[in-house]
PDB file of N, CA and C in Angstrom:
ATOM      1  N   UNK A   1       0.935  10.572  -8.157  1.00  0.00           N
ATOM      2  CA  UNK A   1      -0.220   9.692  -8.160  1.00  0.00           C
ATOM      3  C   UNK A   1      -0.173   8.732  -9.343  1.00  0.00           C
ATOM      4  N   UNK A   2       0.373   9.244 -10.400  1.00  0.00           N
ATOM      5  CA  UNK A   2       0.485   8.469 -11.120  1.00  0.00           C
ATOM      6  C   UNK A   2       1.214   6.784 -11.304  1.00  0.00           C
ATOM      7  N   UNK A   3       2.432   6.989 -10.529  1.00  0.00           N
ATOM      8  CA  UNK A   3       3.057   5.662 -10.741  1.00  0.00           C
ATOM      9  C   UNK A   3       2.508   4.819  -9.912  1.00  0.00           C
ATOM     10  N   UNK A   4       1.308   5.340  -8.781  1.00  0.00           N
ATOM     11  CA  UNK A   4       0.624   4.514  -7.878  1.00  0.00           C
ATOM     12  C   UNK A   4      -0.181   3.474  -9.502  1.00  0.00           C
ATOM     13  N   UNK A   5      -1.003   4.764  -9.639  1.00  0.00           N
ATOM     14  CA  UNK A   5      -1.973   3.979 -10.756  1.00  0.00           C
ATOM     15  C   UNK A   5      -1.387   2.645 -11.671  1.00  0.00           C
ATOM     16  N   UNK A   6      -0.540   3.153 -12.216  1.00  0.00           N
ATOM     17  CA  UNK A   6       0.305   2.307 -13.365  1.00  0.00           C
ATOM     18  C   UNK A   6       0.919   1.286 -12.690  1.00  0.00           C
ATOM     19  N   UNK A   7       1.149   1.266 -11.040  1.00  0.00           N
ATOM     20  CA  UNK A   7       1.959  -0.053 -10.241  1.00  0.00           C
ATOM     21  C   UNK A   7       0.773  -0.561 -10.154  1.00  0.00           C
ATOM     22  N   UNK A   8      -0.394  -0.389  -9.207  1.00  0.00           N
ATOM     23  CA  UNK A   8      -2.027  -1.622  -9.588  1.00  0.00           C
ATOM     24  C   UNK A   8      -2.065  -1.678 -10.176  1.00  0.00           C
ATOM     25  N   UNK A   9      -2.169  -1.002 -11.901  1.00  0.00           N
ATOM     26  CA  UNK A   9      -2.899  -1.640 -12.995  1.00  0.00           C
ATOM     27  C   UNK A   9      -2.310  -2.701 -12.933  1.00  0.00           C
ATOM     28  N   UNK A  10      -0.582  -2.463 -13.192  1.00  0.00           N
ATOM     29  CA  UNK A  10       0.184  -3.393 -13.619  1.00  0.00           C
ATOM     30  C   UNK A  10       0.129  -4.755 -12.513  1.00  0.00           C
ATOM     31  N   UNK A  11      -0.168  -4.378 -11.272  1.00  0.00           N
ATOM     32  CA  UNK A  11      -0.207  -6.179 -10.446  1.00  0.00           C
ATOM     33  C   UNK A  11      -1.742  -6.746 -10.961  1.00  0.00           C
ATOM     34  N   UNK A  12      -2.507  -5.659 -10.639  1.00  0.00           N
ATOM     35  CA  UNK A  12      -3.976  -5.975 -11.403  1.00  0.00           C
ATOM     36  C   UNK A  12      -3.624  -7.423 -12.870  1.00  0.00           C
ATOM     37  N   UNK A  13      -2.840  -6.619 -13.532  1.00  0.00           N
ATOM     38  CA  UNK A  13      -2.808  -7.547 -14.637  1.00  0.00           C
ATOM     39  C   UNK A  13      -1.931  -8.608 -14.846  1.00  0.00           C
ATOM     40  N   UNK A  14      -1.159  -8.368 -13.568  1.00  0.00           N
ATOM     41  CA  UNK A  14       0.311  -9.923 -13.608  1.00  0.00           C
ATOM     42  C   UNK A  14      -0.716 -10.691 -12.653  1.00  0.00           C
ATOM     43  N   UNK A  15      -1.735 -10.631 -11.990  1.00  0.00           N
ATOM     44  CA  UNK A  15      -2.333 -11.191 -11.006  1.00  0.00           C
ATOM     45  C   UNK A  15      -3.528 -12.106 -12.062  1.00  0.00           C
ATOM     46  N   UNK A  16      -4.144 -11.425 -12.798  1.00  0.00           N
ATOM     47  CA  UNK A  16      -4.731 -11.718 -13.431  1.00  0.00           C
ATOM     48  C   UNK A  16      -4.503 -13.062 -14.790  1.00  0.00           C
ATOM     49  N   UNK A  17      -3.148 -12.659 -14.963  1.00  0.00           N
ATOM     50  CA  UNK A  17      -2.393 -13.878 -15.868  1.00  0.00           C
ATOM     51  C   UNK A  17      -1.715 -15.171 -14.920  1.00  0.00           C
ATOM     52  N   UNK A  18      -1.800 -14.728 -14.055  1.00  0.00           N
ATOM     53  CA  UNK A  18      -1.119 -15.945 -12.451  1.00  0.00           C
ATOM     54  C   UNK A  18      -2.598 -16.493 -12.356  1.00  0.00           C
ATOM     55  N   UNK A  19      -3.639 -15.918 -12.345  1.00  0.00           N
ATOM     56  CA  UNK A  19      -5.014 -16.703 -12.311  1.00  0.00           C
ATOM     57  C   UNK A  19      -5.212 -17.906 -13.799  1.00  0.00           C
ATOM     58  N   UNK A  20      -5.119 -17.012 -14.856  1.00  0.00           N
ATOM     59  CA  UNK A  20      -5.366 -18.082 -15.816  1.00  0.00           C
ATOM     60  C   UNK A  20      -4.320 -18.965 -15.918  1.00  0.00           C
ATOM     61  N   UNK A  21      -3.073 -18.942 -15.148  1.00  0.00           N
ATOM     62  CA  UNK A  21      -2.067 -20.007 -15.893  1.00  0.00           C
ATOM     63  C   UNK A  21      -2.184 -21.049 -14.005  1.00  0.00           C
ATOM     64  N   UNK A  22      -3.303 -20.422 -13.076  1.00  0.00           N
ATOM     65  CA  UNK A  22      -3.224 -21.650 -12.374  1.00  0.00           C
ATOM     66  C   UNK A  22      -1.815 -21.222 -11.494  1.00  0.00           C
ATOM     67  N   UNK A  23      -0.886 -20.386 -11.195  1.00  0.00           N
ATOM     68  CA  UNK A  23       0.086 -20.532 -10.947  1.00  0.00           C
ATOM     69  C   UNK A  23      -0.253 -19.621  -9.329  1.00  0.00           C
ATOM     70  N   UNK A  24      -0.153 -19.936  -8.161  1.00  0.00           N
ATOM     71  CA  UNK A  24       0.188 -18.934  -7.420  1.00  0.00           C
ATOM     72  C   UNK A  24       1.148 -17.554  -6.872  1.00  0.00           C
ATOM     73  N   UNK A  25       0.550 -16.706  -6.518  1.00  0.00           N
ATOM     74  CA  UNK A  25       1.084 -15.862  -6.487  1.00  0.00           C
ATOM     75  C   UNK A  25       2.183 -15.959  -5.329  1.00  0.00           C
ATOM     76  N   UNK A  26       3.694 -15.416  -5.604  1.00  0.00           N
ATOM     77  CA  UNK A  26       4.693 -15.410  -4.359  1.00  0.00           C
ATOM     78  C   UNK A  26       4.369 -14.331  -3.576  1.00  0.00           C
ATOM     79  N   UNK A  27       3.746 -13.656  -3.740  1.00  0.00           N
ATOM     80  CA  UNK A  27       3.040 -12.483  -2.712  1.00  0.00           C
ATOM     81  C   UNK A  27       2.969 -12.675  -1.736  1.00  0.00           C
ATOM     82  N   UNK A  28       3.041 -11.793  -0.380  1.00  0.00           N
ATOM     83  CA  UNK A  28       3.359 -12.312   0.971  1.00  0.00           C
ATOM     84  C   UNK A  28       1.405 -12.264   1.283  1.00  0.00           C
ATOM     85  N   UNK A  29       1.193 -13.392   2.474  1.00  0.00           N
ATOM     86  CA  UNK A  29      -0.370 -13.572   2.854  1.00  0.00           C
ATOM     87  C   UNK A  29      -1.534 -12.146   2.953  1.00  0.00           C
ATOM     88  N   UNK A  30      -2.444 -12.151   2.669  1.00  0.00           N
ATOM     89  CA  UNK A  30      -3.239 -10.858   2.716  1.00  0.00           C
ATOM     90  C   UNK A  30      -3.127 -10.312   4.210  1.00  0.00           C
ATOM     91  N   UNK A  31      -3.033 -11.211   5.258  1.00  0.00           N
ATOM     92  CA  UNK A  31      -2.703 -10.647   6.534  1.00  0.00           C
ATOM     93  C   UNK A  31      -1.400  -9.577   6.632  1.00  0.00           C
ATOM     94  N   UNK A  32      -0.273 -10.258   5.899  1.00  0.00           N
ATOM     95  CA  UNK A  32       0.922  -9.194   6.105  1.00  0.00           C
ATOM     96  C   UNK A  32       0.596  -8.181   5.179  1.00  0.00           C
ATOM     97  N   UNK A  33      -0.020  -7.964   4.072  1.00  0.00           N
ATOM     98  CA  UNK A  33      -0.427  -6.927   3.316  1.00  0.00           C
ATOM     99  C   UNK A  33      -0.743  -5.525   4.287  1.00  0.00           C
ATOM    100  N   UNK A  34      -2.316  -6.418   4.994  1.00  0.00           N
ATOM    101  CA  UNK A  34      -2.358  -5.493   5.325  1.00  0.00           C
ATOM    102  C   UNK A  34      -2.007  -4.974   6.742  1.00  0.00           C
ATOM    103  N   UNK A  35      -0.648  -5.391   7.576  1.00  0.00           N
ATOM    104  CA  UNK A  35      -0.152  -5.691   8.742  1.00  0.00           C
ATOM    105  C   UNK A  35       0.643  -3.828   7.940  1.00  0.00           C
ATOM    106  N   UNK A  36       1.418  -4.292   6.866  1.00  0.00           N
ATOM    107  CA  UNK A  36       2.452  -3.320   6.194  1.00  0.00           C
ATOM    108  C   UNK A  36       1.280  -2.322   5.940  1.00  0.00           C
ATOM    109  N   UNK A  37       0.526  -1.935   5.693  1.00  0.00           N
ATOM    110  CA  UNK A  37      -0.529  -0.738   4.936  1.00  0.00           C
ATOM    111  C   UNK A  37      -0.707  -0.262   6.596  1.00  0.00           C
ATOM    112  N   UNK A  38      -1.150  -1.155   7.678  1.00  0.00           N
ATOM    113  CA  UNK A  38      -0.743  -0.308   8.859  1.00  0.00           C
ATOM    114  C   UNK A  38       0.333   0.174   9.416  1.00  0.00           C
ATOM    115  N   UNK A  39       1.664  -0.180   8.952  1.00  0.00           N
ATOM    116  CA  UNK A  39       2.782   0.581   9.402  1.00  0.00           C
ATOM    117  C   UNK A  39       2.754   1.455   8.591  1.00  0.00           C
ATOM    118  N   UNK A  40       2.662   1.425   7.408  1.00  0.00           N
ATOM    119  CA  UNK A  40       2.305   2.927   6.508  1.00  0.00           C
ATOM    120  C   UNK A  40       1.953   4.254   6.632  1.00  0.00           C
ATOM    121  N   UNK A  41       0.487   3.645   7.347  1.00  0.00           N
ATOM    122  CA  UNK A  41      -0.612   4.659   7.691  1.00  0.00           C
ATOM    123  C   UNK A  41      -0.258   5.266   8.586  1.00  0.00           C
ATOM    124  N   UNK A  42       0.407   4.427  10.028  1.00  0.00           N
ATOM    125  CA  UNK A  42       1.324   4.707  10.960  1.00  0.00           C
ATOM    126  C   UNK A  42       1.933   5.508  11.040  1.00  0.00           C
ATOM    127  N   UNK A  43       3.244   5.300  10.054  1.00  0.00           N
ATOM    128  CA  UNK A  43       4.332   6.331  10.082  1.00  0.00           C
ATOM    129  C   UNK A  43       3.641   7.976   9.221  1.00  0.00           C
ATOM    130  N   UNK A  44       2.933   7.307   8.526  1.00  0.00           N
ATOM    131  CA  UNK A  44       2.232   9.090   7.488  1.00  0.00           C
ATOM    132  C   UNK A  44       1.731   9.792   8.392  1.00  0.00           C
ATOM    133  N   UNK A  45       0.927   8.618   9.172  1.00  0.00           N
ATOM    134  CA  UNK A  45      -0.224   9.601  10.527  1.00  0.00           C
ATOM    135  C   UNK A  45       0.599  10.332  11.392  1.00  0.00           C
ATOM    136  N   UNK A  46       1.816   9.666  11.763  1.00  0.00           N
ATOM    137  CA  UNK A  46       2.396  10.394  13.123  1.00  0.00           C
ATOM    138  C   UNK A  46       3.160  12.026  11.936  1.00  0.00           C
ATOM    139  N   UNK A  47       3.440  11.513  10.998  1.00  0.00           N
ATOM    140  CA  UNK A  47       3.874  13.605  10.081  1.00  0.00           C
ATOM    141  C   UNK A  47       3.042  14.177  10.267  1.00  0.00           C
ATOM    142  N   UNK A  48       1.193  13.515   9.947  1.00  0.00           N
ATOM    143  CA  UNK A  48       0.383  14.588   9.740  1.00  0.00           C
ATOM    144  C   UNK A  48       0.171  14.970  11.387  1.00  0.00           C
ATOM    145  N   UNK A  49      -0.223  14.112  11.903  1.00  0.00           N
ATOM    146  CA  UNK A  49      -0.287  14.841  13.350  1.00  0.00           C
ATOM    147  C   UNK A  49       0.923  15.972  13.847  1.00  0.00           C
ATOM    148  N   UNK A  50       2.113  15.321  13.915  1.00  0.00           N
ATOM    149  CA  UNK A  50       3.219  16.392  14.035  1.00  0.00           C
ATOM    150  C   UNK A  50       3.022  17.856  13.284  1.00  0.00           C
ATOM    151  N   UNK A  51       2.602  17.820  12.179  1.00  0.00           N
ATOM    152  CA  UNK A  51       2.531  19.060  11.799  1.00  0.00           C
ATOM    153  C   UNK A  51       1.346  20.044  11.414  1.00  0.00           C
ATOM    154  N   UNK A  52       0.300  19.474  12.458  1.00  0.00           N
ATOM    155  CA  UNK A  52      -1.101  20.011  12.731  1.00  0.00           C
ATOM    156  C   UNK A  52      -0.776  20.647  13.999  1.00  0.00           C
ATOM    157  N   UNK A  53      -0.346  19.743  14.805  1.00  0.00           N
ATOM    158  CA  UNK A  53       0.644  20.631  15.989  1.00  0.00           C
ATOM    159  C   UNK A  53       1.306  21.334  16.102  1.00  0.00           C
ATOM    160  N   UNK A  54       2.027  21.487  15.200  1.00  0.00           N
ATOM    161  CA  UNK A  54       3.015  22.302  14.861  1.00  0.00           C
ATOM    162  C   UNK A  54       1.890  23.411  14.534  1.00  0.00           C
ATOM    163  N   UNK A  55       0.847  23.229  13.286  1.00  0.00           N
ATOM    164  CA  UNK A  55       0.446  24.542  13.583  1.00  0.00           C
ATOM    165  C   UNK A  55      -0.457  24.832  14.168  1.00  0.00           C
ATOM    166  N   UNK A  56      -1.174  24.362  15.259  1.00  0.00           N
ATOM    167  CA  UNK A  56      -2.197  24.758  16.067  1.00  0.00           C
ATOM    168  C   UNK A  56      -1.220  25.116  17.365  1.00  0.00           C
ATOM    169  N   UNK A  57      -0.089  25.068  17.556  1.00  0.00           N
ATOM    170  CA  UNK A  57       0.866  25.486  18.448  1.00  0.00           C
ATOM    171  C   UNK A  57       1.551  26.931  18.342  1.00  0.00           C
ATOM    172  N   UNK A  58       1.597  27.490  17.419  1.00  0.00           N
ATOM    173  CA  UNK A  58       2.199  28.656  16.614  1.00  0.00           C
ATOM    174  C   UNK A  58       1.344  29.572  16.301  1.00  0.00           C
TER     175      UNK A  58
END
């Protein structure tokens, strides 16, 4: 959990210095953001399901 934390702080604060210097961010559009956070969720969801089955099957 941790290197989650310390990777936002850290865009938190390169995002934050791209604001004061006026510069945009090369970051891909908030749409593909969160297009990718649904393939994510996607692929995690189909383990957890697989292995709820797994044990409500057993």
């Amino acid at each position: 959990m941790k290197p989650y934390l310390i990777s936002l702080g850290l865009g938190i604060v390169v995002g934050l210095i791209y604001n004061v210097a006026h510069v945009r961010s090369p970051a891909p559009p908030t749409i593909a953001l969160v297009g990718l956070f649904g393939m994510l969720a996607g692929e995690h969801g189909l383990t957890v399901l697989r292995t709820l089955l797994a044990h409500v099957t057993s």
